[in-house]
N, C-alpha and C. Protein backbone atom coordinates (compact mmCIF):
# COMPACT_ATOMS: atom_id res chain seq x y z
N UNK A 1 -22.66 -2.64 9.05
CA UNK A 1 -21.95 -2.67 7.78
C UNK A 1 -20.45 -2.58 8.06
N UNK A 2 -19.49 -3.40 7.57
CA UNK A 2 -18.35 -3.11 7.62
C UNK A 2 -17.05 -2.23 6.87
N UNK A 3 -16.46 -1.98 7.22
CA UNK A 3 -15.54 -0.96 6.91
C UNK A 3 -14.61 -1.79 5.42
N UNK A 4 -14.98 -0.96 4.16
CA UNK A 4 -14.04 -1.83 3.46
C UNK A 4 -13.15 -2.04 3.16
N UNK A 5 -12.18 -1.08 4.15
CA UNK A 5 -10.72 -0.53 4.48
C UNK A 5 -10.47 -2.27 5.46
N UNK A 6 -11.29 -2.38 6.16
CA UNK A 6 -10.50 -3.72 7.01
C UNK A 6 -11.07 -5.08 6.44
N UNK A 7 -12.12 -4.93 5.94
CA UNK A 7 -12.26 -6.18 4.94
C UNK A 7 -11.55 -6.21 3.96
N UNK A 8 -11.13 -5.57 3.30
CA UNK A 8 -9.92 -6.13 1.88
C UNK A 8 -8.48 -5.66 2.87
N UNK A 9 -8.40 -5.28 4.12
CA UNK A 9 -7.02 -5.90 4.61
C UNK A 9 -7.21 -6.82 5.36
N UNK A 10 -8.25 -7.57 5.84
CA UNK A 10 -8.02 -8.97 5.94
C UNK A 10 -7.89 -9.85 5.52
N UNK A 11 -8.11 -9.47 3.86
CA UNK A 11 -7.74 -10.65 3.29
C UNK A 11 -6.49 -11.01 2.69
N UNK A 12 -5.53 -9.33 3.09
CA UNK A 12 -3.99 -9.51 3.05
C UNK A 12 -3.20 -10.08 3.90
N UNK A 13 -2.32 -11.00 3.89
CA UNK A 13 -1.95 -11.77 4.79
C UNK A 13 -1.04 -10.70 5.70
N UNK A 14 -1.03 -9.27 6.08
CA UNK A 14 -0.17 -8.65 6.81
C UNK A 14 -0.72 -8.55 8.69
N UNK A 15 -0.26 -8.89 8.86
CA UNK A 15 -0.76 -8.54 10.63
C UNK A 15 -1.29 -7.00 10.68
N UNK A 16 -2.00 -6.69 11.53
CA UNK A 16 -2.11 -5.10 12.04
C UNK A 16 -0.62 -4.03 12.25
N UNK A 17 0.37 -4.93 12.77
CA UNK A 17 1.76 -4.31 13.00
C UNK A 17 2.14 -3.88 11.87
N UNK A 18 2.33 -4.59 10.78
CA UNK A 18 2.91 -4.22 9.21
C UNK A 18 1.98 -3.50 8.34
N UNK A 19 1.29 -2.98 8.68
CA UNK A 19 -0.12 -1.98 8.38
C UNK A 19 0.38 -0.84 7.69
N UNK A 20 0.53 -0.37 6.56
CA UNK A 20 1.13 1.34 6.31
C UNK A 20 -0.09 2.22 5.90
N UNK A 21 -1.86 1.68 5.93
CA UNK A 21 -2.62 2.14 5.45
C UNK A 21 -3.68 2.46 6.68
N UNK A 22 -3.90 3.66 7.21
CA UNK A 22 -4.68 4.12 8.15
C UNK A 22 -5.94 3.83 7.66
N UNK A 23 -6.59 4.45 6.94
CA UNK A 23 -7.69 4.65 6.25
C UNK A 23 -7.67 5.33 4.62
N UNK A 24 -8.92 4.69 4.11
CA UNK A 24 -9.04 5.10 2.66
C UNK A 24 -9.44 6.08 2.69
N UNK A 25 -9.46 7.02 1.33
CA UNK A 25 -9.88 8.48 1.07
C UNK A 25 -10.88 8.06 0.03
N UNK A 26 -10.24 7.36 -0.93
CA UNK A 26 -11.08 7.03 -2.11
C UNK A 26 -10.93 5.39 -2.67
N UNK A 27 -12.64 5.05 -2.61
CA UNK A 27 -11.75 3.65 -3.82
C UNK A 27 -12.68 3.39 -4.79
N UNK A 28 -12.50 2.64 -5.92
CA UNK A 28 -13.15 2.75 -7.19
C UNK A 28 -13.01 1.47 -7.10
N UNK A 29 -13.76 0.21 -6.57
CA UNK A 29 -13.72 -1.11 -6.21
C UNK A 29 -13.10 -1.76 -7.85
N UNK A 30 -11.96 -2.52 -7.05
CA UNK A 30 -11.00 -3.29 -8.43
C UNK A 30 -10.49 -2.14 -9.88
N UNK A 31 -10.82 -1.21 -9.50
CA UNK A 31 -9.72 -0.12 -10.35
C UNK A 31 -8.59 0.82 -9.82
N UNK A 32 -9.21 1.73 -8.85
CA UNK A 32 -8.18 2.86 -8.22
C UNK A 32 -8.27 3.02 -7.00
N UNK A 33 -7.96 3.79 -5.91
CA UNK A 33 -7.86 4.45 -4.43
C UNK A 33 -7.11 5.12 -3.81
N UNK A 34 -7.30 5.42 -2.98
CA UNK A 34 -6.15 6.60 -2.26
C UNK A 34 -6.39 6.16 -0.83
N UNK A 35 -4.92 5.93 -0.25
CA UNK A 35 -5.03 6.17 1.66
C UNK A 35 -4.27 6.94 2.36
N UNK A 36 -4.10 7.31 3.07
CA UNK A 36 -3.48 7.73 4.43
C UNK A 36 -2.79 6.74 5.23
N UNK A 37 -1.48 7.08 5.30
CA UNK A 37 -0.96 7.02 7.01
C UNK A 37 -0.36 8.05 7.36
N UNK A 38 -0.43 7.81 8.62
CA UNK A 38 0.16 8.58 10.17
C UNK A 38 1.32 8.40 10.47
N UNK A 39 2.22 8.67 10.09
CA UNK A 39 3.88 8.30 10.83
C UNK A 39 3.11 8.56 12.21
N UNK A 40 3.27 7.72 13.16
CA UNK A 40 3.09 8.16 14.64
C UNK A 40 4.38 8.96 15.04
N UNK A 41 5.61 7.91 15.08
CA UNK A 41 6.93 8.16 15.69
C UNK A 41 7.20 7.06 16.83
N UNK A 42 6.05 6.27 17.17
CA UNK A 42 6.34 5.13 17.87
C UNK A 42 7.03 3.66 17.41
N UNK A 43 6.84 3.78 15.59
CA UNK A 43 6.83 2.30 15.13
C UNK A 43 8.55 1.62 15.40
N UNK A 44 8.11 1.08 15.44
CA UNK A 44 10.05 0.65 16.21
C UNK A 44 10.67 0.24 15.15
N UNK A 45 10.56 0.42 14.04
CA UNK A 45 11.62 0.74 12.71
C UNK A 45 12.06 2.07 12.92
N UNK A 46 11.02 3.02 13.51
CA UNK A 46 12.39 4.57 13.24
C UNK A 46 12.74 4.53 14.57
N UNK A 47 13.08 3.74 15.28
CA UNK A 47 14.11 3.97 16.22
C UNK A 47 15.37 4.07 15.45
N UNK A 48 15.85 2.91 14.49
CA UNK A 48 16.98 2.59 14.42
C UNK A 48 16.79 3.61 12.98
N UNK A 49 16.18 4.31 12.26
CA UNK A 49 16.37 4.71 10.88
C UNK A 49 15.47 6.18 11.06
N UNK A 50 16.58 7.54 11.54
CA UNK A 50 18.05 7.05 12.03
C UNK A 50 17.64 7.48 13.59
N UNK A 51 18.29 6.99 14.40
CA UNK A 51 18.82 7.44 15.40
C UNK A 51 18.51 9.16 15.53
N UNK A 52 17.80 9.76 16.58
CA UNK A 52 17.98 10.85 16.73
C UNK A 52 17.27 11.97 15.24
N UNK A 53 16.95 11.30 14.09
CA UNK A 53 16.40 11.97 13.01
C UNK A 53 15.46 10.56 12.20
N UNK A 54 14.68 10.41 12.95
CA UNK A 54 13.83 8.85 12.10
C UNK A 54 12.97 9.32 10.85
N UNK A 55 12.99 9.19 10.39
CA UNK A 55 12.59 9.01 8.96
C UNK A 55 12.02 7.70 8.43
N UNK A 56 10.54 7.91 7.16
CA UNK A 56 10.15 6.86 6.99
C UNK A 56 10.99 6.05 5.82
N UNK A 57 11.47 4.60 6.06
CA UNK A 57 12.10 3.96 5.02
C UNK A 57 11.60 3.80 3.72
N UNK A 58 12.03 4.31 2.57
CA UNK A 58 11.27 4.24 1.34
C UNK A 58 11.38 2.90 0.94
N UNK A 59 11.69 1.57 1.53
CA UNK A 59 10.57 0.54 0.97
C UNK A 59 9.27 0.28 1.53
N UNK A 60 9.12 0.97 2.65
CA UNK A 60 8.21 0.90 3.15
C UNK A 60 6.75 1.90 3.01
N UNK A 61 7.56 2.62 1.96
CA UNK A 61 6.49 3.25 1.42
C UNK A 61 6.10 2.73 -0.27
N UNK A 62 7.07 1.86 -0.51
CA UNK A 62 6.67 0.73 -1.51
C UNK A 62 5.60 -0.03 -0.97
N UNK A 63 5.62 -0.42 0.41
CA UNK A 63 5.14 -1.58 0.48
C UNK A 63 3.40 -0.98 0.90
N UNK A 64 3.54 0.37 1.26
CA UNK A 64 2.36 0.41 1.60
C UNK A 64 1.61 0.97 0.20
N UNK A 65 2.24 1.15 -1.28
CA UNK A 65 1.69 0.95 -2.27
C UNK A 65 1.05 0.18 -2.69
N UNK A 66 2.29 -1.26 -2.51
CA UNK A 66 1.93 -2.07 -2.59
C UNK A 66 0.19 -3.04 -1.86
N UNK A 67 0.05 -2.42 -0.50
CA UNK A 67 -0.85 -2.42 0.23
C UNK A 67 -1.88 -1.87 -0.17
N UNK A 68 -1.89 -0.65 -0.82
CA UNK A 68 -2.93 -0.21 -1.71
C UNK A 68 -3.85 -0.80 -2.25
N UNK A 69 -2.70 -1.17 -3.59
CA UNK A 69 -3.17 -1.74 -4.32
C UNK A 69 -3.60 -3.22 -4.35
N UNK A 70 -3.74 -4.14 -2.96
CA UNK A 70 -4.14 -5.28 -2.93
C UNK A 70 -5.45 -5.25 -2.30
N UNK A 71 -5.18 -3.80 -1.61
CA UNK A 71 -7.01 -3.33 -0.86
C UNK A 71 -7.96 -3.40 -2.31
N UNK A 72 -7.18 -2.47 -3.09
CA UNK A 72 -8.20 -2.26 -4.28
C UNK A 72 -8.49 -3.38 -5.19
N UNK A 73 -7.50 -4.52 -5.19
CA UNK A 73 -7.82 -5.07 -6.09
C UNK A 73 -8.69 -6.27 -5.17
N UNK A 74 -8.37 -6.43 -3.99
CA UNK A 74 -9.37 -7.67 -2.99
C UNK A 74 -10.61 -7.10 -3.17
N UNK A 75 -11.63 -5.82 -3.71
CA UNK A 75 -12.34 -5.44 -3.37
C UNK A 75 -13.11 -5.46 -4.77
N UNK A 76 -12.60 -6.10 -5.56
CA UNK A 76 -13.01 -6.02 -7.46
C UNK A 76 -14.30 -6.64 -7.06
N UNK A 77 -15.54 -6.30 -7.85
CA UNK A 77 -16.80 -6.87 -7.22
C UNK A 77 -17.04 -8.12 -8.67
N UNK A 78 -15.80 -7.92 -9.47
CA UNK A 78 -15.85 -8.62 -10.38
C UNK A 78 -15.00 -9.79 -10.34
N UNK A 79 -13.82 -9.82 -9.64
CA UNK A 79 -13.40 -11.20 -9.63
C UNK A 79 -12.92 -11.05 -8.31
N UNK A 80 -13.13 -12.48 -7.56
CA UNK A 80 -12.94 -13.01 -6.54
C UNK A 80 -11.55 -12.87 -5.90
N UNK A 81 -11.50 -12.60 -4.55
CA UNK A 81 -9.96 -12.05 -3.87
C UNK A 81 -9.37 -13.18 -3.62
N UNK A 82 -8.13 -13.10 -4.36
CA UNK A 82 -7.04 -14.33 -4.36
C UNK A 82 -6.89 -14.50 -3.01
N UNK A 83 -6.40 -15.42 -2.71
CA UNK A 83 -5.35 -15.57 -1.55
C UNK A 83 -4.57 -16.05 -1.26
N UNK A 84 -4.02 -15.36 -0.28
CA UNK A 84 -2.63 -14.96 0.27
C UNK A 84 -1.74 -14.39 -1.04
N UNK A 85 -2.49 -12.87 -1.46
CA UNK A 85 -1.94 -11.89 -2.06
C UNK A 85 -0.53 -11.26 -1.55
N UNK A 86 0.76 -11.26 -1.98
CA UNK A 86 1.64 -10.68 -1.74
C UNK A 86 2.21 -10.13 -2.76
N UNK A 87 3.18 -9.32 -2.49
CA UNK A 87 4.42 -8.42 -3.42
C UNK A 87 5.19 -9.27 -3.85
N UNK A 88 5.41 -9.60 -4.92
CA UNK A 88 6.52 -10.41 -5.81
C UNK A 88 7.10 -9.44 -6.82
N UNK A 89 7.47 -8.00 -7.16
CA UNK A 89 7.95 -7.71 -7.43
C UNK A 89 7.72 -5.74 -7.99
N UNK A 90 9.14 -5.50 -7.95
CA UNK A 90 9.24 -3.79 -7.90
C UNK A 90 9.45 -3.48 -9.15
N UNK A 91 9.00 -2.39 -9.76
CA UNK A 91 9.32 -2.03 -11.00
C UNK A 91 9.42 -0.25 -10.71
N UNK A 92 10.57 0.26 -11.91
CA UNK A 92 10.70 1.43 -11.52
C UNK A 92 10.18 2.19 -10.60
N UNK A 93 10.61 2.08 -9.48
CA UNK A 93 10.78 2.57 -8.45
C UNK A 93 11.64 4.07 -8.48
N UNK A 94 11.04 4.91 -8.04
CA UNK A 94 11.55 6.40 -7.63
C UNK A 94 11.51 7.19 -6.36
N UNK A 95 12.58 6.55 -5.29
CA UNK A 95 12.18 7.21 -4.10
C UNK A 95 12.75 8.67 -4.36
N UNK A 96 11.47 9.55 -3.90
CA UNK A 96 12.37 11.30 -3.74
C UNK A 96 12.01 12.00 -2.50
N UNK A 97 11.66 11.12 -1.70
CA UNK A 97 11.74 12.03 -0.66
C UNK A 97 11.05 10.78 0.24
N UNK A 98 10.60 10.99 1.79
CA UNK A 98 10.53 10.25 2.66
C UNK A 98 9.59 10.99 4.11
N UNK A 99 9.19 10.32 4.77
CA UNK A 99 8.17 11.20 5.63
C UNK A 99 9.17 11.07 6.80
N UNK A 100 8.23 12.22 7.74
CA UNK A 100 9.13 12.14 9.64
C UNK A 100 8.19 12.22 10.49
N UNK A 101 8.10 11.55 11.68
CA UNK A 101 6.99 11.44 12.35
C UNK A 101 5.83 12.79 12.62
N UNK A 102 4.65 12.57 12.79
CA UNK A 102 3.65 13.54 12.71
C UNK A 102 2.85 13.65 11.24
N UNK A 103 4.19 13.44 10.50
CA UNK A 103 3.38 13.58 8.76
C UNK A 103 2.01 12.70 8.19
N UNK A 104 1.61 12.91 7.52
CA UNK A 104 0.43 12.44 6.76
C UNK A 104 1.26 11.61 5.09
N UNK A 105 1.21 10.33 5.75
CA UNK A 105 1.74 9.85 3.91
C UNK A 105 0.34 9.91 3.48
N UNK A 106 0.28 10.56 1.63
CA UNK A 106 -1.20 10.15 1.00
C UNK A 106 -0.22 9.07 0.01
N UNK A 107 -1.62 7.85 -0.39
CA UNK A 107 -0.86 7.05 -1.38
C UNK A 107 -2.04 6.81 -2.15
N UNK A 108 -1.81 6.83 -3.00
CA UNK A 108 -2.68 6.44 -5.09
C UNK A 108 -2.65 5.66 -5.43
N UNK A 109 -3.33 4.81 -5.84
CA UNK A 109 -3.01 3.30 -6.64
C UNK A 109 -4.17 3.10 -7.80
N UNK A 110 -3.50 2.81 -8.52
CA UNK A 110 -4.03 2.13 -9.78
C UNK A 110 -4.09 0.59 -10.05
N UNK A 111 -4.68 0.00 -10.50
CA UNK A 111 -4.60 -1.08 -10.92
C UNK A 111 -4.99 -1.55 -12.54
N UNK A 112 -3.44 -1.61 -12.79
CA UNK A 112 -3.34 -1.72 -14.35
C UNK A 112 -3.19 -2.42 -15.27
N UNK A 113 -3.18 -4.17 -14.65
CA UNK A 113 -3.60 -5.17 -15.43
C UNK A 113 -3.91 -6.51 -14.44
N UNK A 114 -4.24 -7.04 -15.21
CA UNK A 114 -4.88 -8.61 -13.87
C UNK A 114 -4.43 -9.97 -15.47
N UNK A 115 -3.99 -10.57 -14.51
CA UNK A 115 -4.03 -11.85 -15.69
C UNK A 115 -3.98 -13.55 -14.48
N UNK A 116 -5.11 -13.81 -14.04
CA UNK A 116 -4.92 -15.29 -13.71
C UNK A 116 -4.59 -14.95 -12.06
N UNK A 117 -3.55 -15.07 -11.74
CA UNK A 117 -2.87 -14.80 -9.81
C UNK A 117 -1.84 -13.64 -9.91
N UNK A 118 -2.31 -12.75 -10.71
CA UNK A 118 -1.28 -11.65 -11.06
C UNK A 118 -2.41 -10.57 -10.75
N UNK A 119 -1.58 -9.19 -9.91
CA UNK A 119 -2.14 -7.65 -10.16
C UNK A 119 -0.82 -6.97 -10.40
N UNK A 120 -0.94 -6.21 -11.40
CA UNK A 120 -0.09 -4.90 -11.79
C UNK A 120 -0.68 -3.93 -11.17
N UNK A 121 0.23 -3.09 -10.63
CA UNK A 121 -0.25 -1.86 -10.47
C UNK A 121 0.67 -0.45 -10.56
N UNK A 122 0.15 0.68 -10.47
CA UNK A 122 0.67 1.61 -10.54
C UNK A 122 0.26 2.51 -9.37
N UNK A 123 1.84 3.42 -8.89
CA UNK A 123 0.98 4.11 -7.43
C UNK A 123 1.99 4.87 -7.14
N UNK A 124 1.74 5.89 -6.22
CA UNK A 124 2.59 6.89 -5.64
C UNK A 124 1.88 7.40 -4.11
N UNK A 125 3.44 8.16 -3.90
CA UNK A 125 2.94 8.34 -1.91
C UNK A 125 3.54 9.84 -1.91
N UNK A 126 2.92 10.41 -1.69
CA UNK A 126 2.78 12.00 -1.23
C UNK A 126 3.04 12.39 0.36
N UNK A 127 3.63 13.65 0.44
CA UNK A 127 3.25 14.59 1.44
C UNK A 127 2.50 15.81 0.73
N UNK A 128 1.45 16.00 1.04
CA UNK A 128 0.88 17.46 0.29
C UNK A 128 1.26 17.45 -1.23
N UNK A 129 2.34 18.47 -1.26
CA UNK A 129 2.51 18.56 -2.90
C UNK A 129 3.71 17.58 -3.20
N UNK A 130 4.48 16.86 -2.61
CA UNK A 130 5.61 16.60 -2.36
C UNK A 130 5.38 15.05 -3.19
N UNK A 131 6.06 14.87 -3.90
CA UNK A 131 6.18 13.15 -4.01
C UNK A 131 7.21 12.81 -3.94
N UNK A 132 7.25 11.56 -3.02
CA UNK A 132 7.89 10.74 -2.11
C UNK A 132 8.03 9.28 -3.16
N UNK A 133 7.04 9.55 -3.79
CA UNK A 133 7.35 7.56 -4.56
C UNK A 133 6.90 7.76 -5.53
N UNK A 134 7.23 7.01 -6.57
CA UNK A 134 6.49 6.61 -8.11
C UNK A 134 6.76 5.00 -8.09
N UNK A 135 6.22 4.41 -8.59
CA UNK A 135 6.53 2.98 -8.49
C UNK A 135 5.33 2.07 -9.07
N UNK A 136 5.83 1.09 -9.74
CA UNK A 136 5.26 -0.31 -10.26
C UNK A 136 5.41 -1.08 -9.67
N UNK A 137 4.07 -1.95 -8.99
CA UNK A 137 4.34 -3.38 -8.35
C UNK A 137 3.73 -4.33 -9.04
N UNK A 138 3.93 -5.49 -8.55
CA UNK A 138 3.24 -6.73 -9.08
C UNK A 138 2.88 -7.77 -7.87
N UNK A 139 1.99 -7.60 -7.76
CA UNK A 139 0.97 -8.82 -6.84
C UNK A 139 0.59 -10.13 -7.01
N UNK A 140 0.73 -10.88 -6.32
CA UNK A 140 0.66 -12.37 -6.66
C UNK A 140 0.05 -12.97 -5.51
N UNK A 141 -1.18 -13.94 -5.78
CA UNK A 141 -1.82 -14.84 -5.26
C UNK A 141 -2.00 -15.90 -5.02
N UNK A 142 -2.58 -16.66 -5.04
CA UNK A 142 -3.41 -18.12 -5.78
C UNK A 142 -5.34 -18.19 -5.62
N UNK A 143 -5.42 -18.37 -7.01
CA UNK A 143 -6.97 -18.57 -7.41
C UNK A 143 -7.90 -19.13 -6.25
N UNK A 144 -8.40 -18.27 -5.95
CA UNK A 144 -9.48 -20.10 -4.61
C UNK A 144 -9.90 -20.96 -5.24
N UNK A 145 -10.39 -22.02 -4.86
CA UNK A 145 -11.00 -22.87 -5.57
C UNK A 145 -10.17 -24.17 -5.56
């Protein structure tokens, strides 16, 4: 049986490198979920951000919202996974804080409307009690077929 953490990210066009989602905690196929990542401290974005104090970049904790929510929505047992799902756009966005290597990002996603090659969603990224993100994305596909 396969893992449905790497089947609905294969059907995101991101390589393994651009990955911000370790594993799922929870998913409610084509409604909600929750994942995990690992800041390692190896990824060669915090070399340069910053120097000597790396820290995780808060679009990149957009994007692994964003990542979320394309796991959850590739996984709808009700309509078929677009493809080549990407991020086309940010909506209130609230970075307040940011991870440092060793940490545990948790991230939430909702999925809060579908219309045609469109996902809305809604989501946030945690340390423990801490929130790090609030944010609206919008996902975009094309229909198969």
């Amino acid at each position: 049986m396969s893992d449905p953490l790497e089947t609905a990210l294969r059907s995101l066009p991101h390589g393994a490198e651009f990955r911000f989602i370790d594993k799922l905690t929870r998913l409610v196929p084509g409604k909600s979920g929750a994942g995990e990542y690992l800041v390692r401290g190896d990824e060669p974005f915090l070399k340069g951000h910053f120097p000597g104090q790396p820290i995780f970049p808060g679009v990149l904790l957009v994007e692994g919202v964003a990542q979320l929510a394309g796991t959850i929505a590739q996984c709808d047992p009700e309509v078929l996974p677009l493809n080549d799902l990407k991020l086309t756009a940010i909506r209130a966005a609230k970075i307040l804080g940011t991870a440092k290597p060793g940490e545990v990002i948790q991230y939430e996603a909702e999925i809060t409307g579908r219309m045609g090659n469109l996902v809305q969603a809604r989501g946030s990224a945690f340390l423990a009690e801490q929130t790090l993100l609030q944010t609206e994305v919008v996902l975009a596909g094309t229909v198969p077929g």
